[in-house]
C-alpha atoms as a PDB file:
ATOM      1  CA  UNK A   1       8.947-173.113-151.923  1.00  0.00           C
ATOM      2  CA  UNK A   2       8.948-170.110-154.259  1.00  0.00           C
ATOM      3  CA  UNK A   3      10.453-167.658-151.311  1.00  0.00           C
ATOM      4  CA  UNK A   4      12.906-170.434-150.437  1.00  0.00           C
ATOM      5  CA  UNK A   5      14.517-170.540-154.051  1.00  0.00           C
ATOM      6  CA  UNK A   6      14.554-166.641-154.322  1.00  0.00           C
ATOM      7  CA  UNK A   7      16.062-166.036-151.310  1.00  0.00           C
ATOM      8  CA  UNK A   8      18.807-168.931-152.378  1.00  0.00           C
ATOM      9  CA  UNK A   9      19.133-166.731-155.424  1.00  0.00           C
ATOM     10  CA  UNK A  10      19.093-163.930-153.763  1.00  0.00           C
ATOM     11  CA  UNK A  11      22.033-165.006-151.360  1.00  0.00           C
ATOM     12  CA  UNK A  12      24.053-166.457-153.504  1.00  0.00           C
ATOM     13  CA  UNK A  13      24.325-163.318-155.821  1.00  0.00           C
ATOM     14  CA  UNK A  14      24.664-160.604-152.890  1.00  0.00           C
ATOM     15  CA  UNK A  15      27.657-163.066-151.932  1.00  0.00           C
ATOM     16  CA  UNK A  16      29.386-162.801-155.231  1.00  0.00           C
ATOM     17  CA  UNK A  17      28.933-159.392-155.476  1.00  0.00           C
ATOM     18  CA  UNK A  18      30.475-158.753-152.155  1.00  0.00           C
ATOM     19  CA  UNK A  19      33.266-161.395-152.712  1.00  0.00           C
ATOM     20  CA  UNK A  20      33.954-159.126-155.687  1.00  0.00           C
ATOM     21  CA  UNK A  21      33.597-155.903-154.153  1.00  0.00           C
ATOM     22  CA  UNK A  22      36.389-157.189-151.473  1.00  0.00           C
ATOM     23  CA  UNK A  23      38.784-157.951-154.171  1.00  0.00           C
ATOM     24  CA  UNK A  24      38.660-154.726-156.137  1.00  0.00           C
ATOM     25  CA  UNK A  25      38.835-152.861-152.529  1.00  0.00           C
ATOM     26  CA  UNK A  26      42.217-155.096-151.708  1.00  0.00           C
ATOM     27  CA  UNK A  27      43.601-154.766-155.314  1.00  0.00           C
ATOM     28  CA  UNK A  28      42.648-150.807-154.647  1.00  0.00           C
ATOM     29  CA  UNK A  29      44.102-150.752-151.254  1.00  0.00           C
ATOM     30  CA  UNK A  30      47.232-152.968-151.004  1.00  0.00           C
ATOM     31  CA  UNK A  31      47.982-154.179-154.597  1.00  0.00           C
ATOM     32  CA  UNK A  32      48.422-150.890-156.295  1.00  0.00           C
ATOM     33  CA  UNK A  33      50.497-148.604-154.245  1.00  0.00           C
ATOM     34  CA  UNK A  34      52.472-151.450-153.919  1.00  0.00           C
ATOM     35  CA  UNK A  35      52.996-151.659-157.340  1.00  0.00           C
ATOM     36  CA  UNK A  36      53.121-147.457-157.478  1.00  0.00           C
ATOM     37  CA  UNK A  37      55.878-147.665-154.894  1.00  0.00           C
ATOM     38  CA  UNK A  38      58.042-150.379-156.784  1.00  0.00           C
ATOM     39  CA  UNK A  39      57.931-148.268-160.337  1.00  0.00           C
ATOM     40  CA  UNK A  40      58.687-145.378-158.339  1.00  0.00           C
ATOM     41  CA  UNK A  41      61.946-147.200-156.677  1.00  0.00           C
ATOM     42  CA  UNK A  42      62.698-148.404-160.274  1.00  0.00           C
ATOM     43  CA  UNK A  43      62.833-144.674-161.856  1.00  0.00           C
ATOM     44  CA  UNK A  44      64.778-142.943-158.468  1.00  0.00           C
ATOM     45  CA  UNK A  45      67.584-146.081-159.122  1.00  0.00           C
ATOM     46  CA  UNK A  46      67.636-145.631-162.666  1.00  0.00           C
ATOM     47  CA  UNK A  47      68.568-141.922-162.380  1.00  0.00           C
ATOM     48  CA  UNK A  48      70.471-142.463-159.718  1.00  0.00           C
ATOM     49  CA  UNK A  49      72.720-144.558-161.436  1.00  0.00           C
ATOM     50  CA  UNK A  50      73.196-142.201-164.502  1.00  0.00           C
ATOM     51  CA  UNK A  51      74.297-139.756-162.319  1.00  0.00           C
ATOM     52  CA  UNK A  52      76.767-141.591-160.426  1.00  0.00           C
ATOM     53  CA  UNK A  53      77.998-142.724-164.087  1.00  0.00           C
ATOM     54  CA  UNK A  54      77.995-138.728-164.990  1.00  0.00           C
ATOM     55  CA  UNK A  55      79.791-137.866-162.027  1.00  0.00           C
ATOM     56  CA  UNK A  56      82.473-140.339-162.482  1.00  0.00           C
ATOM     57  CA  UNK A  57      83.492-140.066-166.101  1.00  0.00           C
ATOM     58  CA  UNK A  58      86.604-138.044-166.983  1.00  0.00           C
ATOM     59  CA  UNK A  59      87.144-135.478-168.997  1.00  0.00           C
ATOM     60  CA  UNK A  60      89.880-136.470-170.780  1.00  0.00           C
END
């Protein structure tokens, strides 16, 4: 009966650990270039707007 509740144990904890190791390879491989990609879209707009704004401006 000894065996039977450390390899419950046993199971249980090698199941968390790769339930956890799943999520931190997703968040890794999907989550943050996402988010990379999005902050890099922001900054390209941004400038891209202030020089449309520059080029348009008169000089007078």
């Amino acid at each position: 009966m000894k065996s039977f509740k450390s390899g419950i144990i046993v199971g249980i904890l090698s199941s968390a650990a790769l339930a956890a190791a799943t999520a931190l390879s997703y968040r890794h491989t999907i989550i943050k270039p996402a988010q990379q990609a999005e902050e890099h879209h922001e900054e390209v707009s941004k400038q891209a707007i202030r020089r449309s704004v520059a080029a348009h401006q008169s000089r007078y």
